[in-house]
Protein backbone atom coordinates (compact mmCIF):
# COMPACT_ATOMS: atom_id res chain seq x y z
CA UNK A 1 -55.53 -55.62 57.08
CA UNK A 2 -55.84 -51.90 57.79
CA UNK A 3 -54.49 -49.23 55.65
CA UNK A 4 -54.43 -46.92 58.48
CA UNK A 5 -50.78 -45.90 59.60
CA UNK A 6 -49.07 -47.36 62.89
CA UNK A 7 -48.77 -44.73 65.23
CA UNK A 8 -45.70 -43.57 66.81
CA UNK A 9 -45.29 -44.92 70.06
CA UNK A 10 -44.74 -42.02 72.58
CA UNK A 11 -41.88 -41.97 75.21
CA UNK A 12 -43.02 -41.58 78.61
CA UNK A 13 -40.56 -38.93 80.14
CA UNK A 14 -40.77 -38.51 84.68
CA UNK A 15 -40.96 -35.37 85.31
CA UNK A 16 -37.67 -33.84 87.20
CA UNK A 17 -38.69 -33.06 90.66
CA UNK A 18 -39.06 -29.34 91.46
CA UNK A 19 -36.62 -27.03 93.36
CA UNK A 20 -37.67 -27.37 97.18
CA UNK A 21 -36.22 -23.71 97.68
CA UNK A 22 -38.25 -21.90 94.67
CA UNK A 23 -41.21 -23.90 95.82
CA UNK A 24 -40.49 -22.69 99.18
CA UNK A 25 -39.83 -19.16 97.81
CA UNK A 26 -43.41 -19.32 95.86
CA UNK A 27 -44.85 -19.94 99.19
CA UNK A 28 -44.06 -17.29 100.94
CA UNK A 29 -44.34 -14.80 98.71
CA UNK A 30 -47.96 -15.88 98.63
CA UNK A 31 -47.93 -16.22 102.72
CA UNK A 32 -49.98 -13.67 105.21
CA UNK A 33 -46.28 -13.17 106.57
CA UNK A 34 -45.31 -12.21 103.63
CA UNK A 35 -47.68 -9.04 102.75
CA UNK A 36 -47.55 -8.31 106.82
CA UNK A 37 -44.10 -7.81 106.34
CA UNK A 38 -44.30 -5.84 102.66
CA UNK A 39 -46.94 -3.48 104.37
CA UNK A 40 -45.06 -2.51 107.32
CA UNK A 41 -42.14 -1.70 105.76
CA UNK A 42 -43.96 0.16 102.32
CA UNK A 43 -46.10 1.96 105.12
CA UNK A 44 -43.59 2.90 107.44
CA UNK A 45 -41.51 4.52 104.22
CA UNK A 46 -44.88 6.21 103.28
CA UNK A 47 -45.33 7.27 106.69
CA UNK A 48 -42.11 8.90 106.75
CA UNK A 49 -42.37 10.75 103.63
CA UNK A 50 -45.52 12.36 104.93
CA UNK A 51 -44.60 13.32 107.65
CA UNK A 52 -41.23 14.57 106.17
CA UNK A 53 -42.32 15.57 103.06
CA UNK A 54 -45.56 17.40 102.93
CA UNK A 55 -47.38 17.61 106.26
CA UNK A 56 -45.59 18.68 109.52
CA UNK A 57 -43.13 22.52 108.77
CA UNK A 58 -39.83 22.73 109.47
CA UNK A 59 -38.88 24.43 113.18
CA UNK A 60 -35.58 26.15 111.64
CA UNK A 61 -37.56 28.26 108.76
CA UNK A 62 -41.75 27.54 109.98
CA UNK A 63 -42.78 26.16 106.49
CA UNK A 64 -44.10 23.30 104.59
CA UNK A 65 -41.81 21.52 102.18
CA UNK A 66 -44.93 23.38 99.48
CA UNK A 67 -44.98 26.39 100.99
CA UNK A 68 -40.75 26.69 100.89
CA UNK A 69 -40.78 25.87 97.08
CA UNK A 70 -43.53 28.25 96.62
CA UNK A 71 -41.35 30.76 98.28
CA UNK A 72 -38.29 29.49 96.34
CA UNK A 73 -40.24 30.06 92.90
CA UNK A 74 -41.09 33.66 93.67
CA UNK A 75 -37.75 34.28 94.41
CA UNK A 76 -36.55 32.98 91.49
CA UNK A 77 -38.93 34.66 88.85
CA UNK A 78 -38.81 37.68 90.94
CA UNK A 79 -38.46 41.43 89.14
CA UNK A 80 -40.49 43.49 91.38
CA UNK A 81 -43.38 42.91 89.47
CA UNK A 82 -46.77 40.64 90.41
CA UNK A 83 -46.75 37.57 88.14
CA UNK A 84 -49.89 34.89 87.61
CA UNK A 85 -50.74 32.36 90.40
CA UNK A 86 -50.72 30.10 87.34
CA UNK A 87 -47.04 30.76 86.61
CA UNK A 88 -46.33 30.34 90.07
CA UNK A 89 -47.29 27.21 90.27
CA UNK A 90 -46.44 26.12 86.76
CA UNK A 91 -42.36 26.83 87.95
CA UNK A 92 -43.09 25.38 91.62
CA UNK A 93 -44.03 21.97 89.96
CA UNK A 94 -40.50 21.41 88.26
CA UNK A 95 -39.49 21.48 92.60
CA UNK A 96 -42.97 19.94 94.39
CA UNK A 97 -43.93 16.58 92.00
CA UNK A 98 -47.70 16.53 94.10
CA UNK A 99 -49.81 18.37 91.01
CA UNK A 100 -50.87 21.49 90.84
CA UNK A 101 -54.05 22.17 93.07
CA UNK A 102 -52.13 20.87 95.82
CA UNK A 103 -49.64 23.83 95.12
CA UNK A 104 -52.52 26.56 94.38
CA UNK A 105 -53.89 25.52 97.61
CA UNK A 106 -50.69 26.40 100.01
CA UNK A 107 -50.51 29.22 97.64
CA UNK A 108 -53.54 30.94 98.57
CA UNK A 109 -52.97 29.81 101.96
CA UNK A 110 -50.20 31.11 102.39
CA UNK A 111 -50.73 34.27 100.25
CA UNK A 112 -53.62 35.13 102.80
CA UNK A 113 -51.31 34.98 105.60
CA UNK A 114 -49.90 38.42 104.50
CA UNK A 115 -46.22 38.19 105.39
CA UNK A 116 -44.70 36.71 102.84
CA UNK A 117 -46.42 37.19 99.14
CA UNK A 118 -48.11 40.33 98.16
CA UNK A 119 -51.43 39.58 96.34
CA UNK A 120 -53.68 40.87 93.42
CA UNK A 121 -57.03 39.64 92.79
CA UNK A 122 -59.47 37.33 94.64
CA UNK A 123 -57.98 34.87 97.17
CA UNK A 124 -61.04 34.40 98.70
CA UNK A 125 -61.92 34.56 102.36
CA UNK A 126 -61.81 32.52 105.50
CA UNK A 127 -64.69 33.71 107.33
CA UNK A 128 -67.30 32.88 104.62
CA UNK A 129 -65.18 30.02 103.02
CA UNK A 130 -65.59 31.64 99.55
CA UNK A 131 -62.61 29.96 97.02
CA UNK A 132 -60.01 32.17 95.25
CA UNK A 133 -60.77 32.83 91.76
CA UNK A 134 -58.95 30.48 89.37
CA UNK A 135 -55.22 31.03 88.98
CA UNK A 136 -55.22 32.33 85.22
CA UNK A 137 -57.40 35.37 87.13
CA UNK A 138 -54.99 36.21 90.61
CA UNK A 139 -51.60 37.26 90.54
CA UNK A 140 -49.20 37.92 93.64
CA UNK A 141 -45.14 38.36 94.06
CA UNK A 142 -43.05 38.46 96.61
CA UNK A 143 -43.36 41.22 99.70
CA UNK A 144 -41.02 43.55 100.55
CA UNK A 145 -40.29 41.60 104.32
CA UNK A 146 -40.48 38.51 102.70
CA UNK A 147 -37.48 40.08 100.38
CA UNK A 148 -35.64 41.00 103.58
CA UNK A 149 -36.38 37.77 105.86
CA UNK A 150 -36.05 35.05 103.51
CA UNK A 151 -33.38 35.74 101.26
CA UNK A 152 -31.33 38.61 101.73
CA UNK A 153 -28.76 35.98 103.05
CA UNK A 154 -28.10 34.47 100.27
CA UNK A 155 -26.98 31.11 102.21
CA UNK A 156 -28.56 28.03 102.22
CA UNK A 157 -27.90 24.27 102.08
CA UNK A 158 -29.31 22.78 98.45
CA UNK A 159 -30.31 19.76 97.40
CA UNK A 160 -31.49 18.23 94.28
CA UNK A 161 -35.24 18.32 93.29
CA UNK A 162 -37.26 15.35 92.81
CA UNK A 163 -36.36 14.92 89.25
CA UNK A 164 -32.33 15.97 89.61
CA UNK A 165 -32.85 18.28 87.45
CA UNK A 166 -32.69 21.45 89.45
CA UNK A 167 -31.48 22.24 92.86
CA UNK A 168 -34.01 23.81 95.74
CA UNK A 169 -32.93 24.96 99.15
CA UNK A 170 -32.96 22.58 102.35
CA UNK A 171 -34.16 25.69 104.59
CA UNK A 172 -34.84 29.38 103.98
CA UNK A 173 -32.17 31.43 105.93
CA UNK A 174 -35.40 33.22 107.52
CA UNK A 175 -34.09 36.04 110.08
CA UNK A 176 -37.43 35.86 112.27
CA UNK A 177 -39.40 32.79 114.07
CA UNK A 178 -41.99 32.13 111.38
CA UNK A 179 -43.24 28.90 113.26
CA UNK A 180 -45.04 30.46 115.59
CA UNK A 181 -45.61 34.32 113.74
CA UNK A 182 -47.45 31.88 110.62
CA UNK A 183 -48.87 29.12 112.57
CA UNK A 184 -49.16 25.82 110.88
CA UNK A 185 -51.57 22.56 110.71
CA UNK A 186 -51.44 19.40 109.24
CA UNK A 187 -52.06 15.82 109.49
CA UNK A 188 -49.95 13.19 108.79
CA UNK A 189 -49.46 9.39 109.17
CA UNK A 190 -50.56 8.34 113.13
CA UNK A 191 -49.67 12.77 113.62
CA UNK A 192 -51.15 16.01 113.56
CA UNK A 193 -50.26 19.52 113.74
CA UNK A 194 -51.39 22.27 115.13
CA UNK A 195 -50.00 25.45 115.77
CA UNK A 196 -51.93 28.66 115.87
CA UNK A 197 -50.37 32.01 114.72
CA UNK A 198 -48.80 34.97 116.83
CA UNK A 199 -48.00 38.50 116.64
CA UNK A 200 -44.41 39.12 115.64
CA UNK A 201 -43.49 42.23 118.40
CA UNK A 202 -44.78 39.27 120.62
CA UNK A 203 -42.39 36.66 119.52
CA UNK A 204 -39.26 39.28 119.24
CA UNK A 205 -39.89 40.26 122.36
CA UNK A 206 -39.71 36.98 123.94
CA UNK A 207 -36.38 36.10 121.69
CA UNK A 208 -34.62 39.35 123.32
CA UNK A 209 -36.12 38.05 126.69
CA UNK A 210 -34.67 34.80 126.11
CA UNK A 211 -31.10 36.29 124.96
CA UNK A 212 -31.62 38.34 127.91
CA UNK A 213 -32.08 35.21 130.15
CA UNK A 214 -31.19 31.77 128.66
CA UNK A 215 -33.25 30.23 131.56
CA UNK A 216 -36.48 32.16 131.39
CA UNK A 217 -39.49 30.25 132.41
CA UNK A 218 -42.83 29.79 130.39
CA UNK A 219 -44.37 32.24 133.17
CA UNK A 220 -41.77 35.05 132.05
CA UNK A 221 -42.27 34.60 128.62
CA UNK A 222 -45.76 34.50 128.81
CA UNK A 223 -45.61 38.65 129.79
CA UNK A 224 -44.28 39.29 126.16
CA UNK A 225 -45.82 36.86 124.17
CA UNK A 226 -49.61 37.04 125.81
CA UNK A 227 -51.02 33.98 123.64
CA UNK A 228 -51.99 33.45 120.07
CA UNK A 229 -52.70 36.06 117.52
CA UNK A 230 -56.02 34.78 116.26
CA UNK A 231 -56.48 36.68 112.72
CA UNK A 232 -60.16 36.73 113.40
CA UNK A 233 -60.50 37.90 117.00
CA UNK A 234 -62.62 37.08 119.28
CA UNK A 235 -61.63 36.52 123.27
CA UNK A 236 -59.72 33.58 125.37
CA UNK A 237 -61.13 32.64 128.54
CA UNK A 238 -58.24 32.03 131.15
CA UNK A 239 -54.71 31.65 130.80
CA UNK A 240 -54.74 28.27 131.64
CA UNK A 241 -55.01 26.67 128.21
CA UNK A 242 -52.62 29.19 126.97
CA UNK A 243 -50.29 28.03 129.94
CA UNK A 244 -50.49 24.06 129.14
CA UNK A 245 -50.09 24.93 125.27
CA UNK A 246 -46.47 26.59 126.02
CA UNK A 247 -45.19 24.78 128.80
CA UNK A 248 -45.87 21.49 127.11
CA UNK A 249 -46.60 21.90 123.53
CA UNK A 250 -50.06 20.86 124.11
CA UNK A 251 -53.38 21.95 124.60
CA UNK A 252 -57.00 23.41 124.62
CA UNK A 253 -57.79 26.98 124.43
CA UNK A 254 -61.11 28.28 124.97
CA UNK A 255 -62.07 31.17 122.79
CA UNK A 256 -65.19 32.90 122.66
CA UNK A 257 -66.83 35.36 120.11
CA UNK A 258 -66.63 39.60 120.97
CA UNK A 259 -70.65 40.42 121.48
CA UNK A 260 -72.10 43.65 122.40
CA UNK A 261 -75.81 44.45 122.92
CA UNK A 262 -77.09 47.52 121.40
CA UNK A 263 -80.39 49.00 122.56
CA UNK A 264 -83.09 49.33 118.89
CA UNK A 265 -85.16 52.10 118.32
CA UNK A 266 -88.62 50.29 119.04
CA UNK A 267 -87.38 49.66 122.80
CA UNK A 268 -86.22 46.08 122.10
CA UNK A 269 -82.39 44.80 121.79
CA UNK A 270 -79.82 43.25 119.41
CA UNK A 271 -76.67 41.34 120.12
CA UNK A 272 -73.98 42.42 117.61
CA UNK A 273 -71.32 39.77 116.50
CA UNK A 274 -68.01 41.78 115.72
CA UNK A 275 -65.30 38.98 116.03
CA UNK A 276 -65.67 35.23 115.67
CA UNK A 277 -63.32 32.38 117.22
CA UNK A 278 -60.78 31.18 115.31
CA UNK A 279 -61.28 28.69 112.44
CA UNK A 280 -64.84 29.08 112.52
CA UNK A 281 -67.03 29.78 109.56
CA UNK A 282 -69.13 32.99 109.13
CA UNK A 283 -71.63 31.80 107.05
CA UNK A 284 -71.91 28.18 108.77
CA UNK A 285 -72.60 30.04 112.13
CA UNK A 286 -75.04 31.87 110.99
CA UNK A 287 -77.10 29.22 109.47
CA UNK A 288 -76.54 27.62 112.46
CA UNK A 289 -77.86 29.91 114.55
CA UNK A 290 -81.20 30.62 112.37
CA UNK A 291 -81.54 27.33 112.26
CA UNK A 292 -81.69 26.88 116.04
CA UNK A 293 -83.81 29.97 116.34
CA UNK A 294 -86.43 28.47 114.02
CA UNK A 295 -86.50 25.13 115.74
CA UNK A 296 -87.35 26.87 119.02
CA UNK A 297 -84.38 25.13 120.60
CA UNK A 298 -83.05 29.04 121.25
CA UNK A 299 -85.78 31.18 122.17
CA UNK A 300 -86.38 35.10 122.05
CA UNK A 301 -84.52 35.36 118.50
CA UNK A 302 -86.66 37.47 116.04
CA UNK A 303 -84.18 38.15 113.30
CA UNK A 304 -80.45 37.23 112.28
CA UNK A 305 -78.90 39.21 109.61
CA UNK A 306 -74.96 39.37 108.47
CA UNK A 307 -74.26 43.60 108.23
CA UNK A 308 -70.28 42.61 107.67
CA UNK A 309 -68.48 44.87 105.25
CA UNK A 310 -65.22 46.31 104.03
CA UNK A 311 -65.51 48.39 107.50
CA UNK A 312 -65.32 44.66 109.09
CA UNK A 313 -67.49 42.05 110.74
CA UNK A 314 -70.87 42.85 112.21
CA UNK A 315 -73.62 39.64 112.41
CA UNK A 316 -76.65 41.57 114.17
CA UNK A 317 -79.40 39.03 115.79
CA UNK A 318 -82.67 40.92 116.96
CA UNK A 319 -83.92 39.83 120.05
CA UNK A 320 -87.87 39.64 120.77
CA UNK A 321 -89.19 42.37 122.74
CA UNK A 322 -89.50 40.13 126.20
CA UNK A 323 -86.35 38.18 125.40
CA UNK A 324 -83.27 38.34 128.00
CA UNK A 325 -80.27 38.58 126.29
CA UNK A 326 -78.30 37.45 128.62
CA UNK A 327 -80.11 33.66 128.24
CA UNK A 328 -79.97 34.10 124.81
CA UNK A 329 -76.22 34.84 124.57
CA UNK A 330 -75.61 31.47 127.12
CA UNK A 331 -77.49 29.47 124.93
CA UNK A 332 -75.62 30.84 121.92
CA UNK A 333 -72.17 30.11 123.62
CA UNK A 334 -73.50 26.77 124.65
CA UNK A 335 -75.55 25.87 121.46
CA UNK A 336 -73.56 27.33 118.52
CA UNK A 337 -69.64 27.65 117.36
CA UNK A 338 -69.85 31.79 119.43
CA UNK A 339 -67.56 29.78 121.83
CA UNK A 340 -65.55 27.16 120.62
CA UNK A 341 -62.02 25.16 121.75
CA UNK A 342 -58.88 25.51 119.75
CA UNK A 343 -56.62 22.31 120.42
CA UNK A 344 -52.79 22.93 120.10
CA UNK A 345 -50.50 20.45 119.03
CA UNK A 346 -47.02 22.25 118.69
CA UNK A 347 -45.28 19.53 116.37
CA UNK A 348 -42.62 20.32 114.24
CA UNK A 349 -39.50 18.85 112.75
CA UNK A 350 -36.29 19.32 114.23
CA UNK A 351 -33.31 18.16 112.24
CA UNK A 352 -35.82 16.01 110.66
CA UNK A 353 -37.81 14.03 112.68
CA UNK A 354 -41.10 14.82 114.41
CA UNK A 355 -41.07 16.59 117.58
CA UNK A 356 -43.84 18.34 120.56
CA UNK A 357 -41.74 21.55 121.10
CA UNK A 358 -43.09 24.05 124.08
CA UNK A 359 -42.83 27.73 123.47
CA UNK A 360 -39.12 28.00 125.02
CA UNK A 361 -37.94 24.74 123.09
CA UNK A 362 -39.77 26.65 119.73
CA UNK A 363 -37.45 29.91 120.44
CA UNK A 364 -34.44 27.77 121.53
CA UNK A 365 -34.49 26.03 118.12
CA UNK A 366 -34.73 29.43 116.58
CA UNK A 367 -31.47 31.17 118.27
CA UNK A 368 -29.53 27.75 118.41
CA UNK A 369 -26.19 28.44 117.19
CA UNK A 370 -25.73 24.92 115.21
CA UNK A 371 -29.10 25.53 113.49
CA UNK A 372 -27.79 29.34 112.76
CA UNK A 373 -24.50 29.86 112.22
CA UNK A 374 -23.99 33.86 112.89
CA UNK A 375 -22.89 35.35 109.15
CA UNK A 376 -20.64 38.49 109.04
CA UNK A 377 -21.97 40.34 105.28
CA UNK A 378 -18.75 41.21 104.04
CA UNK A 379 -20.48 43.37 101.00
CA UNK A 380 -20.29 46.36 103.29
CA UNK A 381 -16.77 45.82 104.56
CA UNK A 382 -15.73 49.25 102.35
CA UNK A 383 -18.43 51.30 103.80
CA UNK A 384 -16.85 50.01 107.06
CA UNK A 385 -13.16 51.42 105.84
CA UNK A 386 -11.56 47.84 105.33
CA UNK A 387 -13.26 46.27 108.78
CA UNK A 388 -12.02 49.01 111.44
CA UNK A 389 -12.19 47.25 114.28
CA UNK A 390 -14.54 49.38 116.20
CA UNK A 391 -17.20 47.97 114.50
CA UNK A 392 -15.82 44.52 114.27
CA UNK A 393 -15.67 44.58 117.91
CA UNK A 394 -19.83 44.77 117.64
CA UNK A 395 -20.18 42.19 115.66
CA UNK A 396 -18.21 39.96 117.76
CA UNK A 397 -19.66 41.09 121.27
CA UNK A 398 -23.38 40.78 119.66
CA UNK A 399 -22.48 36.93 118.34
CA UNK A 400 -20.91 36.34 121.93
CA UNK A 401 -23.76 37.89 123.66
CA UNK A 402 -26.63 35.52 121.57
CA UNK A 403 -23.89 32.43 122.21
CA UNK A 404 -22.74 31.88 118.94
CA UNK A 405 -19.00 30.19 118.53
CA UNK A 406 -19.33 29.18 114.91
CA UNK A 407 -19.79 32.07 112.48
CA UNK A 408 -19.74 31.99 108.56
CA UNK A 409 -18.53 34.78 105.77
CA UNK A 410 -20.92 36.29 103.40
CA UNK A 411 -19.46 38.53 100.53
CA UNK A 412 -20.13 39.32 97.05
CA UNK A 413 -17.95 38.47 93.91
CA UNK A 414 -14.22 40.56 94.20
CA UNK A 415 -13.96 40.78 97.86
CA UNK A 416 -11.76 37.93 98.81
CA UNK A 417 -9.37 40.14 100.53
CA UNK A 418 -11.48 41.99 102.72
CA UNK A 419 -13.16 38.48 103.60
CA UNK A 420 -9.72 37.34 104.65
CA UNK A 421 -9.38 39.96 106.69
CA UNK A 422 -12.44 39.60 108.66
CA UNK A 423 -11.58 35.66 109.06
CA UNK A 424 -8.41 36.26 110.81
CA UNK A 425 -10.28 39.05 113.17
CA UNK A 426 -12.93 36.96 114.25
CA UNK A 427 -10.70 34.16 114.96
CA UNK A 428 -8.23 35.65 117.06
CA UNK A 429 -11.35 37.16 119.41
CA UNK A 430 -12.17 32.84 119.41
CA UNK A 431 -14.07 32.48 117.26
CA UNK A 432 -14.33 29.51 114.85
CA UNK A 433 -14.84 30.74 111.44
CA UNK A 434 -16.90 27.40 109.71
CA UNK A 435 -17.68 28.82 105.73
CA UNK A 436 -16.37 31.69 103.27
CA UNK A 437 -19.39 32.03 101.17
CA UNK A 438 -20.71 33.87 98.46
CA UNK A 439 -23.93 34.22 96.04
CA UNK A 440 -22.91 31.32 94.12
CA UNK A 441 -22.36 28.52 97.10
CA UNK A 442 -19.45 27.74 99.13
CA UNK A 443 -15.50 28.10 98.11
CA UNK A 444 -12.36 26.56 99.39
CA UNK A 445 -10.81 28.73 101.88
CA UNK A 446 -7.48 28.51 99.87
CA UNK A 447 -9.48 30.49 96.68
CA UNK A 448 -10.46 32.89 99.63
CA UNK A 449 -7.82 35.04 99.53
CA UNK A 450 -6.39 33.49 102.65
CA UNK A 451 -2.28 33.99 102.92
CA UNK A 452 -0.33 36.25 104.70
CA UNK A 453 -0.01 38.55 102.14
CA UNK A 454 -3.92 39.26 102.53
CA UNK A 455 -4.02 39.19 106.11
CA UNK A 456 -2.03 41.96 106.81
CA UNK A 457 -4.60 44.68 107.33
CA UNK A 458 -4.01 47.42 104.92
């Protein structure tokens, strides 16, 4: 007999058979169909908020959703003074949530462009692709036009910031066409832009044209606004490219570098480089072109040497004493980046989605009264002796002349009346008076001052 313990006998228990729906559901979740689907639709969101968010500018203001907060920051540190690029971009990141050198990037960028941002300090420079100096180092503020253009109006949609915790404007109330006087590139998701920059006269001009004669043609434009402004020179071979570019918001320009040759004092000659296509590196091209010279693929080149200066650019290449230089500029055109192509893709948002604009459609977009409602400053109303109506009568003939039906009020803090006043002018000459606004947002028209006691014009 064992002394060893009987051991329990163990109830066999069937397992319950499992759900046929959360087996199903565990299946595809794990199927290809499955992730096809996830992707598409986490891509196409992605896709969207690139190209919404960060790469392609806006057609109503010309700017990246960076460059605007940028602008935005300035503004709102602004006391006339330069401030650090570091404290720039230290208040821009409670608005832009991509990091910091993404911000110091547009900064410079845009800071370079000169319209805008005054600057102090090293910001480097685009013909040698040297980088700006670090951002504890540079400093920069806001110019006096981009004072005047971008926010002397005062009036602007807002939205919240990424985090809710602030509030940043939609678009900048910008009086000029900065899409095409900054120019603009970026690539996207499946997209690119590419818009080069143009002379503002240029651009006014053809806005006056256009008010002039709503159904201009690209031709007729094209006598004010001769083609792009490249900032560093050089020459555009035909008119054609320029032609395609604004009559259908693509194309390919052909731009070649300004040369002169320039007899030496040992009887032989030089070719002088003064201005370089656009986008092209200085230091790159002439590398480039020593490089050729000493592989014998360009003959007749004894010496390259870069001579450029405060005084500007100047990229001397001594020629040998039996060279022509005629060959040897061919083979340079041919050869090197002293003629190069400039494609043009004019895409921009409008009212938020992606579009090719041509040079008309741009400047349509610009004076388009839904995208600018026409805003009567009401600050000056006592300078005017309580709106005479002479000069009323101006304001509404200009609005009427540039097609505007829809027209706001812009006043400061304790002039309700005189606002009131103005609103019942403009709307008996037809006009449709949309917004009484002031520094501080939008008010009820009620809180306006709007009775007949007020309207009666004192």
């Amino acid at each position: 007999m064992s002394d060893e313990p009987e051991k329990p006998e163990i109830e066999e228990i069937e397992p319950e058979a499992p759900d046929e729906s959360a087996v199903a559901a565990v299946r595809h979740r794990g199927s290809n169909e499955y992730f096809r689907k996830m992707m598409d639709q986490n891509f196409l969101e992605y896709a969207s908020y690139v190209v919404k968010d960060r790469a392609i500018p806006d057609v109503d203001d010309g700017l990246k959703p960076v460059q605007r907060r940028i602008l935005w920051s300035l503004y709102k540190i602004d006391d006339g003074r330069t401030h650090k690029a570091a404290n720039v971009i230290g208040n821009t990141m409670h608005f832009h949530p991509h990091g910091d050198a993404s911000i110091g990037d547009a900064l410079v960028v845009l800071a370079n462009k000169e319209y805008f941002i005054a600057k102090q300090g090293n910001f480097g420079n685009i013909l040698t692709g040297s980088p700006a100096a670090a951002p504890r180092y540079i400093e920069c503020s806001l110019s006096p036009m981009g004072r005047e253009v971008l926010f002397n109006n005062d009036i602007t949609e807002f939205v919240d910031s990424y985090d809710g915790r602030s509030q940043e404007p939609v678009v900048l109330p910008v009086k000029i066409p900065s899409l095409l006087m900054l120019g603009s590139d970026g690539i996207a998701v499946g997209m690119a832009t590419n818009i080069p920059p143009h002379n503002l006269g240029e651009v006014i001009d053809g806005v006056v044209k256009m008010i002039d004669n709503p159904d201009v043609t690209t031709q007729e434009l094209m006598e004010c606004i001769k083609g792009p402004d490249f900032p560093t020179g050089g020459i555009i071979l035909g008119r054609k490219g320029i032609y395609d570019t604004y009559s259908t918001g693509r194309g390919r320009i052909v731009t070649r570098a300004k040369t002169e040759v320039e007899p030496m004092p040992n009887g032989r000659q030089r070719i002088v480089v003064t201005e370089i296509p656009y986008m092209v590196n200085k230091a790159r091209l002439v590398k480039s072109i020593a490089d050729l010279a000493k592989d014998k693929r360009i003959e007749g080149i004894s010496h390259i040497q870069d001579e450029s200066s405060r005084e500007g650019m100047r990229i001397v290449i001594e020629l040998k004493k039996d060279a022509n230089e005629q060959i040897v500029l061919n083979k340079l055109f041919t050869y090197t980046q002293l003629q190069d192509t400039v494609s043009v893709n004019m895409l921009a948002l409008v009212g938020g989605e992606p579009k090719t604009l041509s040079l008309k459609q741009v400047l349509e977009e610009y004076r388009k009264p839904e995208n600018h409602d026409f805003f009567v400053n009401c600050s000056a109303i006592e300078a005017m002796g309580y709106c005479q109506w002479p000069r009323l009568r101006e304001v509404a003939e200009f609005a009427r002349r540039m097609g505007y039906t829809r027209l706001g009020l812009g006043f400061c803090g304790g002039l309700h009346k005189e606002a009131a006043i103005v609103d019942r002018v403009l709307r008996k000459q037809g006009f449709e008076v949309v917004s009484v606004i002031c520094k501080t947002g939008s008010i009820p028209k009620k809180d306006a001052g709007v009775t007949e006691e007020t309207l009666s014009t004192p």
